[in-house]
Structures are given as C-alpha cells and as structure tokens.
Protein backbone atom coordinates (compact mmCIF):
# COMPACT_ATOMS: atom_id res chain seq x y z
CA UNK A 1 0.00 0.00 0.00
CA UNK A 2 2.82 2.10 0.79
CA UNK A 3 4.61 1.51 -2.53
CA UNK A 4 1.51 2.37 -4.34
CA UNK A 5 0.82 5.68 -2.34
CA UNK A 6 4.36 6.61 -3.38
CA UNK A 7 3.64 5.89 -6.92
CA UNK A 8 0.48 8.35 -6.91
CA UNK A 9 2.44 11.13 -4.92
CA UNK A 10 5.45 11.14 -7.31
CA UNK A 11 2.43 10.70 -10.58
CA UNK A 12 -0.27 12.59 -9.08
CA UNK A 13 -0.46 14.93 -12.73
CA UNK A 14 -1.25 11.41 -14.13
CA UNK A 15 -3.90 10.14 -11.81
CA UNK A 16 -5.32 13.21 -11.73
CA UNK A 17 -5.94 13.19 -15.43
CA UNK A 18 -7.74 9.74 -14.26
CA UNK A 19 -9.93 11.19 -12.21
CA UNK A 20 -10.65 14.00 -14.56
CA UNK A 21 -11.73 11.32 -17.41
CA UNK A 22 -13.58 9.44 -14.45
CA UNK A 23 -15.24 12.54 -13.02
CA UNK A 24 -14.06 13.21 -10.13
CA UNK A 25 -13.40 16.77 -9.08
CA UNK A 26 -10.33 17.74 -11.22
CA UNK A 27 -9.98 21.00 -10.56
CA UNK A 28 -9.21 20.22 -6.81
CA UNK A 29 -7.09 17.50 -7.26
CA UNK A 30 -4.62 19.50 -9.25
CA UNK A 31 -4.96 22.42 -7.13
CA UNK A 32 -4.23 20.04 -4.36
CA UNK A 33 -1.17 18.56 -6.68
CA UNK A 34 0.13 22.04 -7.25
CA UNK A 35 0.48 22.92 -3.40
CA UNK A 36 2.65 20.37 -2.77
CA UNK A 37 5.11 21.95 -5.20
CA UNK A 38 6.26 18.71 -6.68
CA UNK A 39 3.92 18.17 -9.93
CA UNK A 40 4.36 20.50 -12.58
CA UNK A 41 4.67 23.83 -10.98
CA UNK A 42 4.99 25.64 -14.60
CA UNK A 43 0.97 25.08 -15.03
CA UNK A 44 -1.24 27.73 -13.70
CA UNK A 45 -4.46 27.50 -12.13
CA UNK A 46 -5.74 29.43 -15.20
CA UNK A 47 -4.19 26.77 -17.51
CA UNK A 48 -5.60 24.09 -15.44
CA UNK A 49 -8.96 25.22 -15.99
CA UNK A 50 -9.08 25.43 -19.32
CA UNK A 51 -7.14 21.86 -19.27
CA UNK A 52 -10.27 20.31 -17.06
CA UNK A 53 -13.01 22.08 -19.51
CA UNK A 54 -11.21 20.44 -22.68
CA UNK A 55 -10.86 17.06 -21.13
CA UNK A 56 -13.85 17.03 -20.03
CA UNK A 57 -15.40 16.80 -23.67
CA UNK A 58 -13.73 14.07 -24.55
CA UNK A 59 -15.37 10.77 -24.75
CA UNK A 60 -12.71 8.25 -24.69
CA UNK A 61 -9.24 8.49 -22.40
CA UNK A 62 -6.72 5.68 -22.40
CA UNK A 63 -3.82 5.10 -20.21
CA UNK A 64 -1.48 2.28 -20.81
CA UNK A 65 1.34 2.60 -18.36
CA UNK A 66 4.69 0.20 -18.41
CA UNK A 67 6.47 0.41 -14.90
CA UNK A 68 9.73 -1.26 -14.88
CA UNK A 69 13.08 -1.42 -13.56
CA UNK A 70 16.09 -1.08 -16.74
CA UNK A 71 20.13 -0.97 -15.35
CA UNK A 72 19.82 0.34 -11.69
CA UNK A 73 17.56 3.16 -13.18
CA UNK A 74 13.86 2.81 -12.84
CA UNK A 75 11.64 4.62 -15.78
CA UNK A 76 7.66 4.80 -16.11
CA UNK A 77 6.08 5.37 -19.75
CA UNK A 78 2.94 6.65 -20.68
CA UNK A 79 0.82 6.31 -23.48
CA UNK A 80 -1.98 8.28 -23.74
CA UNK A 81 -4.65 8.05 -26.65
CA UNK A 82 -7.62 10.51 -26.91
CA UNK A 83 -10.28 10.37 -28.73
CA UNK A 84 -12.69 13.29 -29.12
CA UNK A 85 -16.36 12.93 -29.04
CA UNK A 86 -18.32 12.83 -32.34
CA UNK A 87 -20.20 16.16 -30.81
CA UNK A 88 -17.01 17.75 -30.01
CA UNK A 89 -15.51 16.92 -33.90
CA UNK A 90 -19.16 18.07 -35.53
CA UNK A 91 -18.38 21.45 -33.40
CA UNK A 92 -15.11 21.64 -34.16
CA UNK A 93 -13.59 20.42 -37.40
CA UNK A 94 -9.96 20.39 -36.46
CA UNK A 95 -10.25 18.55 -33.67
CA UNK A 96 -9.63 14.82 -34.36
CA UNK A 97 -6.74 12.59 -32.93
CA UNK A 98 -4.47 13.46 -30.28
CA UNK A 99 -1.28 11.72 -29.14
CA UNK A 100 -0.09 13.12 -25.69
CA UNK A 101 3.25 10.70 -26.28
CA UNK A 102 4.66 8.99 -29.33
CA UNK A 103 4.27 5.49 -29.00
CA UNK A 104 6.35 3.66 -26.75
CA UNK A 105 7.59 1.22 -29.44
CA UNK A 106 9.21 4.81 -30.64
CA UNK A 107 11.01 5.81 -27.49
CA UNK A 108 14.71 4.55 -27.22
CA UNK A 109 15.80 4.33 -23.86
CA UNK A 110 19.34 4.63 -22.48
C-alpha cells in the first residue's frame, strides 16, 4: 500500500488526469497537486482550468502505463490516446486525434 501511495504522490499529474476522465473533481485534485510543489509547478491554475473544460469533452481516455526497472535506473512510460467525441468533432472540425506521447515502441531508452 505504501509503494503504491508513493507511486500516486510522485504521478499525481497522471492520476489526476484519471480522475478528470472518471469525473471526479479535477480541478481540486490539481490544485491540491500544485500545493505540494512537486507536480508540474509551470501550469497555472488558469491553464488548469481550461485543461479540465477540454478534457472534459472528450469521450474516450486511455492510459497504458509500463512500470519497470532497466540498469539500476527505474523509468515509467505513458501512453496516452484521446479520442474526441463525435459532438465535439461536428463542433469543431480540427479537432480529431491526439497523441499526448509517441508510441512507446518509438522511445529509445538509455
């Protein structure tokens, strides 16, 4: 349990995007996230915001994460695929595929 805490302290940005795509209250959790000074302190509240209100029109979030231990150094990847609601691509027309991250088959690691 302890392990797994740790995990969602040092990734809260990530879990919080979770809970965004879930429903949860987003704009506390990274408002909480941001106090503690050790997720992403170059986003503003502003930003965050307008991050929530986007996210929150999109119909489909998916997280594949690879934990793993390479050489003494430890690494976590994440792959995040979004796709945007049929409403949201009807509304606007530029809107249709985002990649957050290349795909991990793309990534060299050291």
């Amino acid at each position: 349990v302890q392990k797994l805490f740790s995990l969602m302290r040092s990734h809260g940005f990530i879990f919080a995007l979770m809970s965004l795509a879930l429903g949860d209250c987003p704009e506390k959790i990274f408002m909480r996230l941001m106090s503690e000074s050790s997720v992403l302190p170059m986003f503003s509240s502003r930003s965050l915001m307008v991050s929530c209100r986007i996210f929150k029109s999109f119909s489909h979030l998916e997280f594949i994460f690879v934990h793993g231990v390479r050489l003494c150094s430890s690494f976590i990847a994440l792959h995040a695929a979004v796709q945007v609601s049929q409403q949201c691509l009807l509304n606007r027309l530029s809107f249709s595929h985002f990649m957050f991250l290349p795909p991990l088959s793309k990534i060299n690691w050291p």
